[in-house]
C-alpha atoms as a PDB file:
ATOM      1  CA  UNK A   1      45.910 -65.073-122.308  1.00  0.00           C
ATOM      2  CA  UNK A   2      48.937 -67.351-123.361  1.00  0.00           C
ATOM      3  CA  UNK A   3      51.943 -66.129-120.964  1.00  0.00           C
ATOM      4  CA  UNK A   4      53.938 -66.430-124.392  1.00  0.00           C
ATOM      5  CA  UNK A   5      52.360 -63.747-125.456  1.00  0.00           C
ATOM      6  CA  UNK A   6      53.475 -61.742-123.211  1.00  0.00           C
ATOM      7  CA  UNK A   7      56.651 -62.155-124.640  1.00  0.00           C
ATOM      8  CA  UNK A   8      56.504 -61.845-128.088  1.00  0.00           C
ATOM      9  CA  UNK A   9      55.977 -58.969-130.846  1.00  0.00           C
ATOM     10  CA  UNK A  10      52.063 -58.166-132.949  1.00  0.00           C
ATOM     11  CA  UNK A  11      51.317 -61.063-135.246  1.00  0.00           C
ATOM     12  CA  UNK A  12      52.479 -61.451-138.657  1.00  0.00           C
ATOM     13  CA  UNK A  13      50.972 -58.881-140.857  1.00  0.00           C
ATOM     14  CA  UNK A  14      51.574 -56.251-138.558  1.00  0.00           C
ATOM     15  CA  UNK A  15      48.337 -56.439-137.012  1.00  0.00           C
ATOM     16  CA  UNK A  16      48.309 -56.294-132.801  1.00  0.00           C
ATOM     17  CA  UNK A  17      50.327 -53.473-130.427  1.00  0.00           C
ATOM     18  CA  UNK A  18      53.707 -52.083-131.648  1.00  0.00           C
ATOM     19  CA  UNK A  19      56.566 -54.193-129.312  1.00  0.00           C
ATOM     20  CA  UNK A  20      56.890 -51.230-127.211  1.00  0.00           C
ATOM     21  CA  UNK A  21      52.832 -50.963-126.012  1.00  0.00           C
ATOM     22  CA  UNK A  22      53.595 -55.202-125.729  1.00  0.00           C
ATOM     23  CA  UNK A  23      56.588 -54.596-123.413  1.00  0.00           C
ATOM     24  CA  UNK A  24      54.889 -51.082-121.816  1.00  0.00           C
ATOM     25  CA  UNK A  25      51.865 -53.237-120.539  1.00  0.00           C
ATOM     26  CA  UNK A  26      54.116 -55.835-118.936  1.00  0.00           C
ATOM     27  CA  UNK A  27      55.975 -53.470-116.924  1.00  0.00           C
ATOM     28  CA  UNK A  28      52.818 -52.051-116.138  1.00  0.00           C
ATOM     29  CA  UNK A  29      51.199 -55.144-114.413  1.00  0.00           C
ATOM     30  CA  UNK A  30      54.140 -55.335-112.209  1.00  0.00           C
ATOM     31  CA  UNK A  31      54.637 -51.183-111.243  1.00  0.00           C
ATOM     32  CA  UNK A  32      52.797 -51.988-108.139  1.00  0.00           C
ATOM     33  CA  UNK A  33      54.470 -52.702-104.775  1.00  0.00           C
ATOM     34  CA  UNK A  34      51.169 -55.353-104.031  1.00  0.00           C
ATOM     35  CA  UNK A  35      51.714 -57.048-107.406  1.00  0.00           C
ATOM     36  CA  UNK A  36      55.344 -57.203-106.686  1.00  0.00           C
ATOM     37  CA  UNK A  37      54.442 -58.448-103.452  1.00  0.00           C
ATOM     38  CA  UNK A  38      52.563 -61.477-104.928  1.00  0.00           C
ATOM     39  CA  UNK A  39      55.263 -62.383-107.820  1.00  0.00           C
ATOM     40  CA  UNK A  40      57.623 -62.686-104.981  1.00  0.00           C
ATOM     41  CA  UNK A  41      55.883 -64.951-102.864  1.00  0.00           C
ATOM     42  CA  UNK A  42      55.177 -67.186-106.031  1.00  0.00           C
ATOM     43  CA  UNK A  43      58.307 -67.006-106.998  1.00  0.00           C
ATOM     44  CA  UNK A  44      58.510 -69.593-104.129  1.00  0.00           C
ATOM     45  CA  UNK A  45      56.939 -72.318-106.737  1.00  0.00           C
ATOM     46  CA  UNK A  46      54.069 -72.764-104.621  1.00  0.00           C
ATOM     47  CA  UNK A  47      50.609 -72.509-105.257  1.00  0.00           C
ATOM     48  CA  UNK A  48      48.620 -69.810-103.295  1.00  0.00           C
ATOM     49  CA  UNK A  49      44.942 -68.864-102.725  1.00  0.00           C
ATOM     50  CA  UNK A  50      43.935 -65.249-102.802  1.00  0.00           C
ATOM     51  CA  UNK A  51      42.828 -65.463 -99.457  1.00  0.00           C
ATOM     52  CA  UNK A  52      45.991 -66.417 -98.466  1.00  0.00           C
ATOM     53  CA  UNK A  53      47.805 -63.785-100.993  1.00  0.00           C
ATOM     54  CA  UNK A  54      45.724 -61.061 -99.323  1.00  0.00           C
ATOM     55  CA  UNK A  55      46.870 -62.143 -96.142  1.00  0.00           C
ATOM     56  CA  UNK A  56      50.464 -62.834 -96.997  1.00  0.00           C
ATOM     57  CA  UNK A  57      49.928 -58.234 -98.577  1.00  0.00           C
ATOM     58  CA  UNK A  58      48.023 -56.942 -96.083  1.00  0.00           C
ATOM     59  CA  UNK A  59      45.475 -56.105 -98.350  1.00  0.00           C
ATOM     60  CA  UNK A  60      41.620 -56.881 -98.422  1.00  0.00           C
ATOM     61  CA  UNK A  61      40.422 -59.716-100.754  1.00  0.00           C
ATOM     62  CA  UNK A  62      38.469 -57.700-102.540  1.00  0.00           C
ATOM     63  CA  UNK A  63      41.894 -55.516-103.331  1.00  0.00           C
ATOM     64  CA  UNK A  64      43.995 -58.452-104.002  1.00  0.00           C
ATOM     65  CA  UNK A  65      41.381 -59.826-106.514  1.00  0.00           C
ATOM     66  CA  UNK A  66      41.799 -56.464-108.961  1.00  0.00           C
ATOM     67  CA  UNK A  67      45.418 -57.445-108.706  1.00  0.00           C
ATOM     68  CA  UNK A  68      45.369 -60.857-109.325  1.00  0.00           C
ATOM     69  CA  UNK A  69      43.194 -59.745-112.904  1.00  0.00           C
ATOM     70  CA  UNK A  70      46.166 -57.521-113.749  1.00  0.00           C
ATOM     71  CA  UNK A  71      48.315 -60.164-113.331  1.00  0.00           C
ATOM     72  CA  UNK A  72      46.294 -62.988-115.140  1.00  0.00           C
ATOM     73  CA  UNK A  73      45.416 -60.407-118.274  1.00  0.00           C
ATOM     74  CA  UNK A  74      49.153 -60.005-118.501  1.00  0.00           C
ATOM     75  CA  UNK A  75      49.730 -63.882-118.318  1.00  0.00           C
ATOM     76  CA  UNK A  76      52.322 -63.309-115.538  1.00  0.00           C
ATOM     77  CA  UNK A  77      49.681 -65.519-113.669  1.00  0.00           C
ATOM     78  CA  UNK A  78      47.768 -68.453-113.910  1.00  0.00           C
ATOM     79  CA  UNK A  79      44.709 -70.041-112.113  1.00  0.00           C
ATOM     80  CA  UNK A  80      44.422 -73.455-111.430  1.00  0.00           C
ATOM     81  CA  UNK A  81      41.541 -75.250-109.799  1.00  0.00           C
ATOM     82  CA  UNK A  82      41.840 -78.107-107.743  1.00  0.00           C
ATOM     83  CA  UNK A  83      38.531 -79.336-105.890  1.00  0.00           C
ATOM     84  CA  UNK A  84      36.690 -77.026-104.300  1.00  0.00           C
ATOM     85  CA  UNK A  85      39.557 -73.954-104.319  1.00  0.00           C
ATOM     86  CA  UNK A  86      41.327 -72.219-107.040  1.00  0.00           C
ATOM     87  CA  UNK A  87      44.987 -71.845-106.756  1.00  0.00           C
ATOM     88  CA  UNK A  88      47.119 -69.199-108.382  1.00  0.00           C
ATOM     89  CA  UNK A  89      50.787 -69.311-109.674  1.00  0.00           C
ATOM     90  CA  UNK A  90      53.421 -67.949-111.946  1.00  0.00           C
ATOM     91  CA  UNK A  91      52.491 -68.769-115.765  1.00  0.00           C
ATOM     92  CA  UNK A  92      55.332 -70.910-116.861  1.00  0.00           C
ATOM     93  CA  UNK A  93      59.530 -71.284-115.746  1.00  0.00           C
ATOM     94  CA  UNK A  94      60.302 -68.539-118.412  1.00  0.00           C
ATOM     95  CA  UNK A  95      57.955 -66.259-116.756  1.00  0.00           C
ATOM     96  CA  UNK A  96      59.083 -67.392-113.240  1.00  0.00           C
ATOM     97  CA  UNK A  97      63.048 -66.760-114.928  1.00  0.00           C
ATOM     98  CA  UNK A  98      62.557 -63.246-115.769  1.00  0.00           C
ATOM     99  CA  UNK A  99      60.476 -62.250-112.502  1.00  0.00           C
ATOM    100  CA  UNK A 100      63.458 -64.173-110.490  1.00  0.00           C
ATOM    101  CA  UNK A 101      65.744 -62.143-112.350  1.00  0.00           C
ATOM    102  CA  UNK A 102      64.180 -58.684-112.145  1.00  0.00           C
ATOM    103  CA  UNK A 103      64.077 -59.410-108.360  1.00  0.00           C
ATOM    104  CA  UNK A 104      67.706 -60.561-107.831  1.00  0.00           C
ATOM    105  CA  UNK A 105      68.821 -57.460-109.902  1.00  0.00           C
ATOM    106  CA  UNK A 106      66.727 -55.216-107.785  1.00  0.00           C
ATOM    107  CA  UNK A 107      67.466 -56.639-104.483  1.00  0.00           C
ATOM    108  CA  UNK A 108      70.324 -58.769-104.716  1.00  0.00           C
ATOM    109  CA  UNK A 109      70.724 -59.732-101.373  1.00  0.00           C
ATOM    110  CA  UNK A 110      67.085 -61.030-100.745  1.00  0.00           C
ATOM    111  CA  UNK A 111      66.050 -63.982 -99.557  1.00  0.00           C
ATOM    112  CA  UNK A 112      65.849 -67.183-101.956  1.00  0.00           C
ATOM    113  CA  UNK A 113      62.298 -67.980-100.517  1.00  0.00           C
ATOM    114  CA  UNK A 114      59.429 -66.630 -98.185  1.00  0.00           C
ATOM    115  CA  UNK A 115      59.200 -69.704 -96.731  1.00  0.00           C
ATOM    116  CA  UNK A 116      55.965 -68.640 -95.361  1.00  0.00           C
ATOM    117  CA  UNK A 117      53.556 -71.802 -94.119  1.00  0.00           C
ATOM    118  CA  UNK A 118      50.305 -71.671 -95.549  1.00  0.00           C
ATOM    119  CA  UNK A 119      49.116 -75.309 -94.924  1.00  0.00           C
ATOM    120  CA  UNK A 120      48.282 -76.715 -91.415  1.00  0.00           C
ATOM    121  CA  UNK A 121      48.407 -80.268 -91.903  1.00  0.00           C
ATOM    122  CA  UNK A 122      49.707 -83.016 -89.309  1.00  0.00           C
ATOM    123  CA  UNK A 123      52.294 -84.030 -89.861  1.00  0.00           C
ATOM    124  CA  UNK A 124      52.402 -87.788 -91.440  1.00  0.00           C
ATOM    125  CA  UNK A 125      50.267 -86.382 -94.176  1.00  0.00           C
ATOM    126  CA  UNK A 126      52.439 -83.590 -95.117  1.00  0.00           C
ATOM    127  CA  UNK A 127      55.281 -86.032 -94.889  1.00  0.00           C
ATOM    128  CA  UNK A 128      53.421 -88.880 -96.521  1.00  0.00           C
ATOM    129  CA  UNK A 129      50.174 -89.708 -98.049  1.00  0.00           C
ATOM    130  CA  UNK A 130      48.274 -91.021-100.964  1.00  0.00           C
ATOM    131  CA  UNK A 131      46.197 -88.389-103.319  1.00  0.00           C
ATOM    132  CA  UNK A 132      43.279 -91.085-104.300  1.00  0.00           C
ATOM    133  CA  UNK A 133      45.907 -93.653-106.062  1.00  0.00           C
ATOM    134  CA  UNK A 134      49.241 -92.145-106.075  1.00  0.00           C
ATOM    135  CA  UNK A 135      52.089 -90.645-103.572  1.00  0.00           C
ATOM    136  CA  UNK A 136      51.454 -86.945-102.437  1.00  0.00           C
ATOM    137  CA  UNK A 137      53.038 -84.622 -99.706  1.00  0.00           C
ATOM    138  CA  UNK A 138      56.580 -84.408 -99.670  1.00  0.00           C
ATOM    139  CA  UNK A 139      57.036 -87.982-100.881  1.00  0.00           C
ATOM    140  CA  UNK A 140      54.677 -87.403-103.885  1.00  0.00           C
ATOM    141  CA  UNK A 141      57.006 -83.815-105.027  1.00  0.00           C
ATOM    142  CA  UNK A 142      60.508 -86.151-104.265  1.00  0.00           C
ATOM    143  CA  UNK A 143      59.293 -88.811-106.259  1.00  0.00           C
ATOM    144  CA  UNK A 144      57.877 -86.193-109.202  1.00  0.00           C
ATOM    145  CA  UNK A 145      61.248 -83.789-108.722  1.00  0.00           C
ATOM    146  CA  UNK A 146      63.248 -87.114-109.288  1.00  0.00           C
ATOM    147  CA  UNK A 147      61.843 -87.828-112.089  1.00  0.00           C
ATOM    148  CA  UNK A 148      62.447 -84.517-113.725  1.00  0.00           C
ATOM    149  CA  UNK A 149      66.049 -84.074-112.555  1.00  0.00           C
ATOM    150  CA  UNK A 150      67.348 -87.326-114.193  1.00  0.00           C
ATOM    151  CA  UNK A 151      65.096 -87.059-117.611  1.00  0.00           C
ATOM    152  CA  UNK A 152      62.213 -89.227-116.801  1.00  0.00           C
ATOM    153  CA  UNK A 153      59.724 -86.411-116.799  1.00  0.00           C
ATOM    154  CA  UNK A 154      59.199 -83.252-118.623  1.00  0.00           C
ATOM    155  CA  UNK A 155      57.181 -81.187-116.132  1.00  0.00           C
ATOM    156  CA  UNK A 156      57.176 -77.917-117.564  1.00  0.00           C
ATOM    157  CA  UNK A 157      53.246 -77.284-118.891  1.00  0.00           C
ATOM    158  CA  UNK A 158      51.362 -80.711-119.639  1.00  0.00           C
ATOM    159  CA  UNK A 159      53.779 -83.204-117.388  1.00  0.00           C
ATOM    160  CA  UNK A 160      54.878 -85.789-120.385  1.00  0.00           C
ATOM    161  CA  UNK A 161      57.054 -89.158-119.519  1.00  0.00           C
ATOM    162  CA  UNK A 162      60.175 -89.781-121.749  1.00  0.00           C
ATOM    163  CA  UNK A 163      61.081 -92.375-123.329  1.00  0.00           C
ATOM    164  CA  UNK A 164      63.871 -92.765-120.470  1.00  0.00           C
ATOM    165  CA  UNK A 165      61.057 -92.647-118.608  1.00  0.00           C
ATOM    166  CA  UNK A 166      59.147 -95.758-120.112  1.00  0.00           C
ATOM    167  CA  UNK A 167      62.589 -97.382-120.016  1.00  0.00           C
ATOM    168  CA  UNK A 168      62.886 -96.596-116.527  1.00  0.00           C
ATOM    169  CA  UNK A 169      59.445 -97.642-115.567  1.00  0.00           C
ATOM    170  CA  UNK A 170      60.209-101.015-117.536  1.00  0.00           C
ATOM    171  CA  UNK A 171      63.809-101.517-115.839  1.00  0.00           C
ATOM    172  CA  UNK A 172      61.473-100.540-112.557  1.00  0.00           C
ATOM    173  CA  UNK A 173      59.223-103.336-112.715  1.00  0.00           C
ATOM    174  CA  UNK A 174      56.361-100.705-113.183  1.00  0.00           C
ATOM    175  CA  UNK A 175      53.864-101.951-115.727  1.00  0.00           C
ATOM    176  CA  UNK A 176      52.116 -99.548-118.149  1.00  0.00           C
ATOM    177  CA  UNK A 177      50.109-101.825-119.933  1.00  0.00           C
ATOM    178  CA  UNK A 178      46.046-101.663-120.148  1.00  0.00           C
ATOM    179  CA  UNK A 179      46.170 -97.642-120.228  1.00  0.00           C
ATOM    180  CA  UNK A 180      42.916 -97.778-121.545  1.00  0.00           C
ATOM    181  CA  UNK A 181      41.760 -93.966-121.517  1.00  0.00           C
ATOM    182  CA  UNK A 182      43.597 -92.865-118.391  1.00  0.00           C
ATOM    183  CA  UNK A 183      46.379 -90.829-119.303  1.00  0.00           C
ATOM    184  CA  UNK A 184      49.728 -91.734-118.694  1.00  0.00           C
ATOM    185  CA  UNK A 185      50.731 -88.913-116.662  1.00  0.00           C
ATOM    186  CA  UNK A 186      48.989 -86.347-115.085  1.00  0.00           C
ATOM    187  CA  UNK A 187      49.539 -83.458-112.908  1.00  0.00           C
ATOM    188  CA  UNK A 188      48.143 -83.023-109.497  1.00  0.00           C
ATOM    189  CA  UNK A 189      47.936 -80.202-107.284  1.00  0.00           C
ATOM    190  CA  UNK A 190      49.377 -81.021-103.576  1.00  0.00           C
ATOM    191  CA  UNK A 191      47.496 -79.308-101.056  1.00  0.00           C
ATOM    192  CA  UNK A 192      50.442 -79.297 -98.654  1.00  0.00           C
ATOM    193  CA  UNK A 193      53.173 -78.563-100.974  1.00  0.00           C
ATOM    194  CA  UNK A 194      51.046 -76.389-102.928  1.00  0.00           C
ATOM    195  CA  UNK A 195      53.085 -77.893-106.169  1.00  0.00           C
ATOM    196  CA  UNK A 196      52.094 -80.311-108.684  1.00  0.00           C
ATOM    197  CA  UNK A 197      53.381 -84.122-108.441  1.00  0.00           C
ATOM    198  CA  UNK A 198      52.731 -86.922-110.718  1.00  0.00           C
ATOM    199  CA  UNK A 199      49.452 -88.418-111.462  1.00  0.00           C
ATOM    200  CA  UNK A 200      48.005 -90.612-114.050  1.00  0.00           C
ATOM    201  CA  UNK A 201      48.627 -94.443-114.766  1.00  0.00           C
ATOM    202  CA  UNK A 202      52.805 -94.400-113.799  1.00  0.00           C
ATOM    203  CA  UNK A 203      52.055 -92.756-110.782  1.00  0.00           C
ATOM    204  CA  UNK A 204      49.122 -95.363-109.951  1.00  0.00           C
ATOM    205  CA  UNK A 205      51.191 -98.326-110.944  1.00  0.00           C
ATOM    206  CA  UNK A 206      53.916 -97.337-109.254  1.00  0.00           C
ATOM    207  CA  UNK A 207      52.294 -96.655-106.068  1.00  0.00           C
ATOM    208  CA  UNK A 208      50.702 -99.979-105.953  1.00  0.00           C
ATOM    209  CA  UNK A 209      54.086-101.433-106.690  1.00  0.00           C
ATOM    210  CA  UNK A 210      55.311 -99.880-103.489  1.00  0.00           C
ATOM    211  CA  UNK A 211      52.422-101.397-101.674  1.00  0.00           C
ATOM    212  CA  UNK A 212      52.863-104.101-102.841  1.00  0.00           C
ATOM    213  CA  UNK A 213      56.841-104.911-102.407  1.00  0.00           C
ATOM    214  CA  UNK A 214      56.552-103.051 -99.148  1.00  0.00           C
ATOM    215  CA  UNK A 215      58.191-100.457 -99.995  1.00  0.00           C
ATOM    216  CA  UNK A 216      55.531 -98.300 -98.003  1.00  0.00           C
ATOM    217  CA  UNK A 217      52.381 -99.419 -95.316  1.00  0.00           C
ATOM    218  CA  UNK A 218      49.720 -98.290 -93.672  1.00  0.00           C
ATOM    219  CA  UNK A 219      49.565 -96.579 -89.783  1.00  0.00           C
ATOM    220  CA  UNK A 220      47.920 -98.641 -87.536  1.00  0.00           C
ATOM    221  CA  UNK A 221      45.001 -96.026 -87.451  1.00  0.00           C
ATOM    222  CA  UNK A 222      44.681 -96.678 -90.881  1.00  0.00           C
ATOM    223  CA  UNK A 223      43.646 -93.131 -93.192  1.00  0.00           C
ATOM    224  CA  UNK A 224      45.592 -92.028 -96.498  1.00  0.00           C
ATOM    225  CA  UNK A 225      49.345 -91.497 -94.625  1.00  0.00           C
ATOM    226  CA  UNK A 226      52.236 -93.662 -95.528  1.00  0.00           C
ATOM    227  CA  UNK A 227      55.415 -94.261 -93.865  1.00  0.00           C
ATOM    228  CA  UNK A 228      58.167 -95.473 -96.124  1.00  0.00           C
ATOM    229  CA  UNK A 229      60.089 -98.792 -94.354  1.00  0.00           C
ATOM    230  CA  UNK A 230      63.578 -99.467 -94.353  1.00  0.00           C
ATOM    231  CA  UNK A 231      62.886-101.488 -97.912  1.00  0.00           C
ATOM    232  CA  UNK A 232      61.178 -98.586 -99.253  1.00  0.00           C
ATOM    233  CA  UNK A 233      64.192 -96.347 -98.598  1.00  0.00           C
ATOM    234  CA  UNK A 234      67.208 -98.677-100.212  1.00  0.00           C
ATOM    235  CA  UNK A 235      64.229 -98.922-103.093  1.00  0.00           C
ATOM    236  CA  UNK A 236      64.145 -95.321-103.642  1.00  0.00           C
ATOM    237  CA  UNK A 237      67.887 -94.858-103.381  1.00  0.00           C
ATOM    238  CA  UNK A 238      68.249 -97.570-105.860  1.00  0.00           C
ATOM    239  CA  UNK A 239      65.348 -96.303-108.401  1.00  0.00           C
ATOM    240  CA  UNK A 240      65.768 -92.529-108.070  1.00  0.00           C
ATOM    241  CA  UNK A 241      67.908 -91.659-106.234  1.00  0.00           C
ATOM    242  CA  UNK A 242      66.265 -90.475-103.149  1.00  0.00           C
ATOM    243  CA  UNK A 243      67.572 -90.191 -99.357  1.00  0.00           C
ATOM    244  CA  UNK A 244      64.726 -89.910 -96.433  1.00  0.00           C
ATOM    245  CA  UNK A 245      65.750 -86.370 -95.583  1.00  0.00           C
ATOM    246  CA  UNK A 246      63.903 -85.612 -99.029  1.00  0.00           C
ATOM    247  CA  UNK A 247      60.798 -86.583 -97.646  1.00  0.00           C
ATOM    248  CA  UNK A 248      61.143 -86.309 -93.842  1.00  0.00           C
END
């Protein structure tokens, strides 16, 4: 189901529930402390398992997963599947908005964030790494939340590059010619931020930019980490904005 839907009246023609049974059966899926439970540790913006959301409850898989269908048929909740695993996470920022909202009003002195680790991963490739062509970990989601602060990206739903964007990729030195039928963004999952960075053509091109100016390199061991060098940091200052304590 569309999480819109959620949020609107019967269709035109007065076919569909009355308002009321629409805005009953959304308070419904959330009158239950384990559904509450799982809103507000994705209100973190993360991206959870329901192996890990059963574990975060205290409740058995098998429990969580009759929640989790409460919460999808009411579009509060969204699956997404990257790889092998299927990820679950708040619908859209409206829904995310009025769950925030309903949880500050109810407990307004809780914490802003669980901050609960899920992901063990060393750490160079949680700081930096490459997801097949592009910049993941916490470079990848600086790089992506950049973007979005000043413009450059609209990242709510389908991620979509401005035309400040294509300015910015021009003014960048970031070629977007030869598209051919990759798109020119994407969104990608991040396994260790459990968020979605940019993918697609910019994100490749740009990426092989920084290789190629040295704005990033290789370990000695080799494998898919990066560490950013001193170039690489006056680059990102200079492009986006960007300090190394947002990727450190």
């Amino acid at each position: 189901m569309d999480a819109s839907a959620t949020h609107t009246g019967p269709p035109a023609g007065g076919e569909g529930p009355a308002p009321a049974a629409l805005l009953a059966a959304f308070a419904a899926a959330l009158a239950d402390e384990t559904r509450a439970a799982i809103c507000m540790t994705l209100l973190e913006g993360r991206a959870w398992t329901a192996g890990e959301l059963a574990r975060v409850t205290s409740v058995a898989p098998s429990t969580v997963s009759g929640h989790l269908a409460r919460l999808l048929e009411a579009g509060i909740c969204v699956t997404e599947r990257q790889g092998r695993h299927s990820y679950v996470r708040i619908a859209d920022a409206e829904t995310a908005r009025l769950l925030d909202g309903l949880a500050s009003h109810t407990v307004p002195d809780r914490d802003a964030a669980h901050a609960v680790p899920v992901v063990a991963a060393p750490d160079p490739l949680a700081r930096a790494r490459t997801c097949y062509d592009h910049f993941a970990g916490r470079l990848g989601m600086a790089v992506t939340d950049a973007m979005g602060r000043r413009g450059l990206l609209r990242t709510e739903g389908v991620f979509e590059l401005t035309e400040a964007g294509r300015a910015w990729c021009a003014e960048a030195g970031i070629d977007l010619a030869g598209q051919g039928r990759r798109r020119l963004v994407s969104s990608c999952l991040d396994w260790t931020e459990r968020r979605r960075h940019l993918g697609g053509l910019t994100a490749a091109r740009l990426c092989a930019r920084a290789s190629q100016e040295g704005w990033v390199v290789r370990p000695a061991d080799g494998g898919r980490a990066l560490e950013v060098t001193g170039a690489g940091e006056r680059a990102l200052r200079d492009l986006l904005g960007l300090t190394p304590d947002a990727w450190s």
